[in-house]
C-alpha atoms as a PDB file:
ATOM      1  CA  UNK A   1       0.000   0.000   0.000  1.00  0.00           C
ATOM      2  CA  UNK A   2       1.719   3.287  -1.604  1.00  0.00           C
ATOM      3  CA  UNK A   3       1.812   6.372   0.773  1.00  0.00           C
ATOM      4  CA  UNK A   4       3.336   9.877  -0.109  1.00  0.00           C
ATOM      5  CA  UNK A   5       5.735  10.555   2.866  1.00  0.00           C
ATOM      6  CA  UNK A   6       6.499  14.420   3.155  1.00  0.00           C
ATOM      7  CA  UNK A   7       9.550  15.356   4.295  1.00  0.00           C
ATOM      8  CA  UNK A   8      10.840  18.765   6.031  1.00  0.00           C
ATOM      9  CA  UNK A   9      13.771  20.488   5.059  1.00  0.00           C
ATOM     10  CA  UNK A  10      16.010  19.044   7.983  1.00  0.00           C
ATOM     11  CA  UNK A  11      15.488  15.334   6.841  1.00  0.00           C
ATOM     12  CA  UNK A  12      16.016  15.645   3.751  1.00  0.00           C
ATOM     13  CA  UNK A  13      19.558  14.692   4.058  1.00  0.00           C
ATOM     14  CA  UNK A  14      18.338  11.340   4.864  1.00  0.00           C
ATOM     15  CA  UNK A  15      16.383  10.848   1.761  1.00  0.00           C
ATOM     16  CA  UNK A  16      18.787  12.396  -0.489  1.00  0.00           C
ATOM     17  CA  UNK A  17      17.091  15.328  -0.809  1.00  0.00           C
ATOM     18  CA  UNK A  18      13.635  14.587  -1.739  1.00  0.00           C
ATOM     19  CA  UNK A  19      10.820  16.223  -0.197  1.00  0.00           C
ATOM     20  CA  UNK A  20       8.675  13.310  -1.230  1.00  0.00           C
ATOM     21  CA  UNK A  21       9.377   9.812  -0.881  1.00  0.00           C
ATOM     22  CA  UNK A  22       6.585   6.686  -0.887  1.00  0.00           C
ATOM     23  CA  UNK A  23       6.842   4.259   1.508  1.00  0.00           C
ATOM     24  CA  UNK A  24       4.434   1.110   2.234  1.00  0.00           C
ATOM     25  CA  UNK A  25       2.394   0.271   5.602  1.00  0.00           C
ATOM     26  CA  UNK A  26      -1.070   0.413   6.583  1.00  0.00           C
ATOM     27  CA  UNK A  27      -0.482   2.291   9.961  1.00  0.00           C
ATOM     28  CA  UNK A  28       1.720   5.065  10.369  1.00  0.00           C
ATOM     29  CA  UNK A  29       4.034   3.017  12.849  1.00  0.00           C
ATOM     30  CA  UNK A  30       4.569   0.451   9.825  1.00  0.00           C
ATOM     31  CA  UNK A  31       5.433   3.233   7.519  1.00  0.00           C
ATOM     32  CA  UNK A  32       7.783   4.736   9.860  1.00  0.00           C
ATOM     33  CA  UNK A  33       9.180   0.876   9.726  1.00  0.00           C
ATOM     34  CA  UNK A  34       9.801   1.176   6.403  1.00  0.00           C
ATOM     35  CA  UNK A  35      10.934   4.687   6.077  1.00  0.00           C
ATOM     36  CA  UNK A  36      13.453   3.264   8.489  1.00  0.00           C
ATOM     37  CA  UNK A  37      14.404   0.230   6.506  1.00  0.00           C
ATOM     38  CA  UNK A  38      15.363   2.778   3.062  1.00  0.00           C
ATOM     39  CA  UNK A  39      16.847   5.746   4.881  1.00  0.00           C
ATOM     40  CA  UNK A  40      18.252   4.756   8.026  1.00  0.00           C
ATOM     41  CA  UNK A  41      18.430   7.089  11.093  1.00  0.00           C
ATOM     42  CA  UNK A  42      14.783   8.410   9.648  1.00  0.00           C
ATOM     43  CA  UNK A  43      12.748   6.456  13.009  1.00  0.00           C
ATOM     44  CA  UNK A  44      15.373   7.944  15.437  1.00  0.00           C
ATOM     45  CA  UNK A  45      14.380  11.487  14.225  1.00  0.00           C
ATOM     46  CA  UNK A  46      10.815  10.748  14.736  1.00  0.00           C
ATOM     47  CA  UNK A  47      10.163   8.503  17.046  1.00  0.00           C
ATOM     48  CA  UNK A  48      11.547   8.128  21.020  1.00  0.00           C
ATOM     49  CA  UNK A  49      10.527   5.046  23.479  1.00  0.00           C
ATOM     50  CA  UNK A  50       7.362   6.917  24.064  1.00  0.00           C
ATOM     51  CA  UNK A  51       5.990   7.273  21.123  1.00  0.00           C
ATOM     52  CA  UNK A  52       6.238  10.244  18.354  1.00  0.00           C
ATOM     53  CA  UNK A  53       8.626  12.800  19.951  1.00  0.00           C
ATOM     54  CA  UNK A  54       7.017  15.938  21.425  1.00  0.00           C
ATOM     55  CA  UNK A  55       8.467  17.966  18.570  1.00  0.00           C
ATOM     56  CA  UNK A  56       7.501  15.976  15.732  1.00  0.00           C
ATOM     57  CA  UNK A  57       4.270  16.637  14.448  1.00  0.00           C
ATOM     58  CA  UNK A  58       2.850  14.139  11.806  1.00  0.00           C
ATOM     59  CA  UNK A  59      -0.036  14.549   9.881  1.00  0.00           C
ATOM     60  CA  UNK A  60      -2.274  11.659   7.806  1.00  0.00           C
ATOM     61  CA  UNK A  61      -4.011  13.822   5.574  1.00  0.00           C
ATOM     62  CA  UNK A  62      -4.060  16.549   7.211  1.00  0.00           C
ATOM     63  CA  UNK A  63      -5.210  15.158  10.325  1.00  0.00           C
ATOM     64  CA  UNK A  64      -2.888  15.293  13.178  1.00  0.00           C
ATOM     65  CA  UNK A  65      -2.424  11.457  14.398  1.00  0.00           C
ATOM     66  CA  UNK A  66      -2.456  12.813  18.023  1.00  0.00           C
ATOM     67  CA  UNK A  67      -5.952  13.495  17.438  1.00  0.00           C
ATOM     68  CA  UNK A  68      -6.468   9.779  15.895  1.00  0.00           C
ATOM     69  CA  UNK A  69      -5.055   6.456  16.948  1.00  0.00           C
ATOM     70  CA  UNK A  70      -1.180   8.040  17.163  1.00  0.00           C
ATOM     71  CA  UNK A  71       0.968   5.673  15.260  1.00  0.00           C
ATOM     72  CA  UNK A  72      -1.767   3.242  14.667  1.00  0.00           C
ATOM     73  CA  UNK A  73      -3.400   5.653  12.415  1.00  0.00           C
ATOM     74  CA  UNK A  74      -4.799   3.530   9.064  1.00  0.00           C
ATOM     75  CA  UNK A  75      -3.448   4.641   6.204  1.00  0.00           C
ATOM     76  CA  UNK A  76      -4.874   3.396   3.026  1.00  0.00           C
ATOM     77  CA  UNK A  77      -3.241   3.526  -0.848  1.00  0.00           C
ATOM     78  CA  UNK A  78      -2.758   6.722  -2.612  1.00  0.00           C
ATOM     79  CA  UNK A  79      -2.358   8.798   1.265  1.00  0.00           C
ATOM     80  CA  UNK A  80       0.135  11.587   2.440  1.00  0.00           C
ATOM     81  CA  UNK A  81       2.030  11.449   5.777  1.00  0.00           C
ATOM     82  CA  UNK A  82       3.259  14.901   6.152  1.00  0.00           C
ATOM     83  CA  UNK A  83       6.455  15.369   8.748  1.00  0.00           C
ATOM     84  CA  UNK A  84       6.239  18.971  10.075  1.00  0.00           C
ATOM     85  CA  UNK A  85       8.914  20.157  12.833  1.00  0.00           C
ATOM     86  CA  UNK A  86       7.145  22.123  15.864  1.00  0.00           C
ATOM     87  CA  UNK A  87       7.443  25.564  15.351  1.00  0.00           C
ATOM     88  CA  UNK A  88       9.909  26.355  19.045  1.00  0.00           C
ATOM     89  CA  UNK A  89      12.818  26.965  19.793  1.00  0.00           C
ATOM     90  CA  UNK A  90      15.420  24.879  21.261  1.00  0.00           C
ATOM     91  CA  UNK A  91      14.562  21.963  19.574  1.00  0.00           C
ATOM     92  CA  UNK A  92      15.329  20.188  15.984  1.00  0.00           C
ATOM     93  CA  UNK A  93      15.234  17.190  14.051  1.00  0.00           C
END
């Protein structure tokens, strides 16, 4: 299952910098997985042993996955998971 991963401007070193990339998984936490598995150090960046870091915001279709089953979000063919930094300082990906 084909989803449009969107990536910020500070990973984009890890995916040779594209600002798109698809990826396969049909919950967030799976495409994260294989994110992961073709541009290592990707799941570090978003991801602590809690969960989606605090900073990280991640969006399935516009919908903040906070607001819907966090990284067990369904995602179905032909989606967009969109990686947006919080806007604060102190902190980067």
């Amino acid at each position: 299952m084909a989803v449009t991963v969107r990536i910020p401007t500070p990973l984009r070193t890890l995916t040779g910098g594209a600002d798109e990339v698809p990826a396969d998984g049909a919950t967030v936490a799976e495409v994260i997985d294989h994110l992961e598995a073709n541009h290592p150090g990707m799941k570090e960046r978003l991801c602590d042993d809690k969960g989606v870091r605090r900073f990280v915001n991640l969006y399935a279709n516009d919908e903040d996955i906070r607001f819907l089953d966090n990284l067990e979000t369904a995602l179905k063919d032909g989606d967009t998971l969109s990686i947006v930094p919080a806007i604060a300082g102190g902190s980067s990906l």
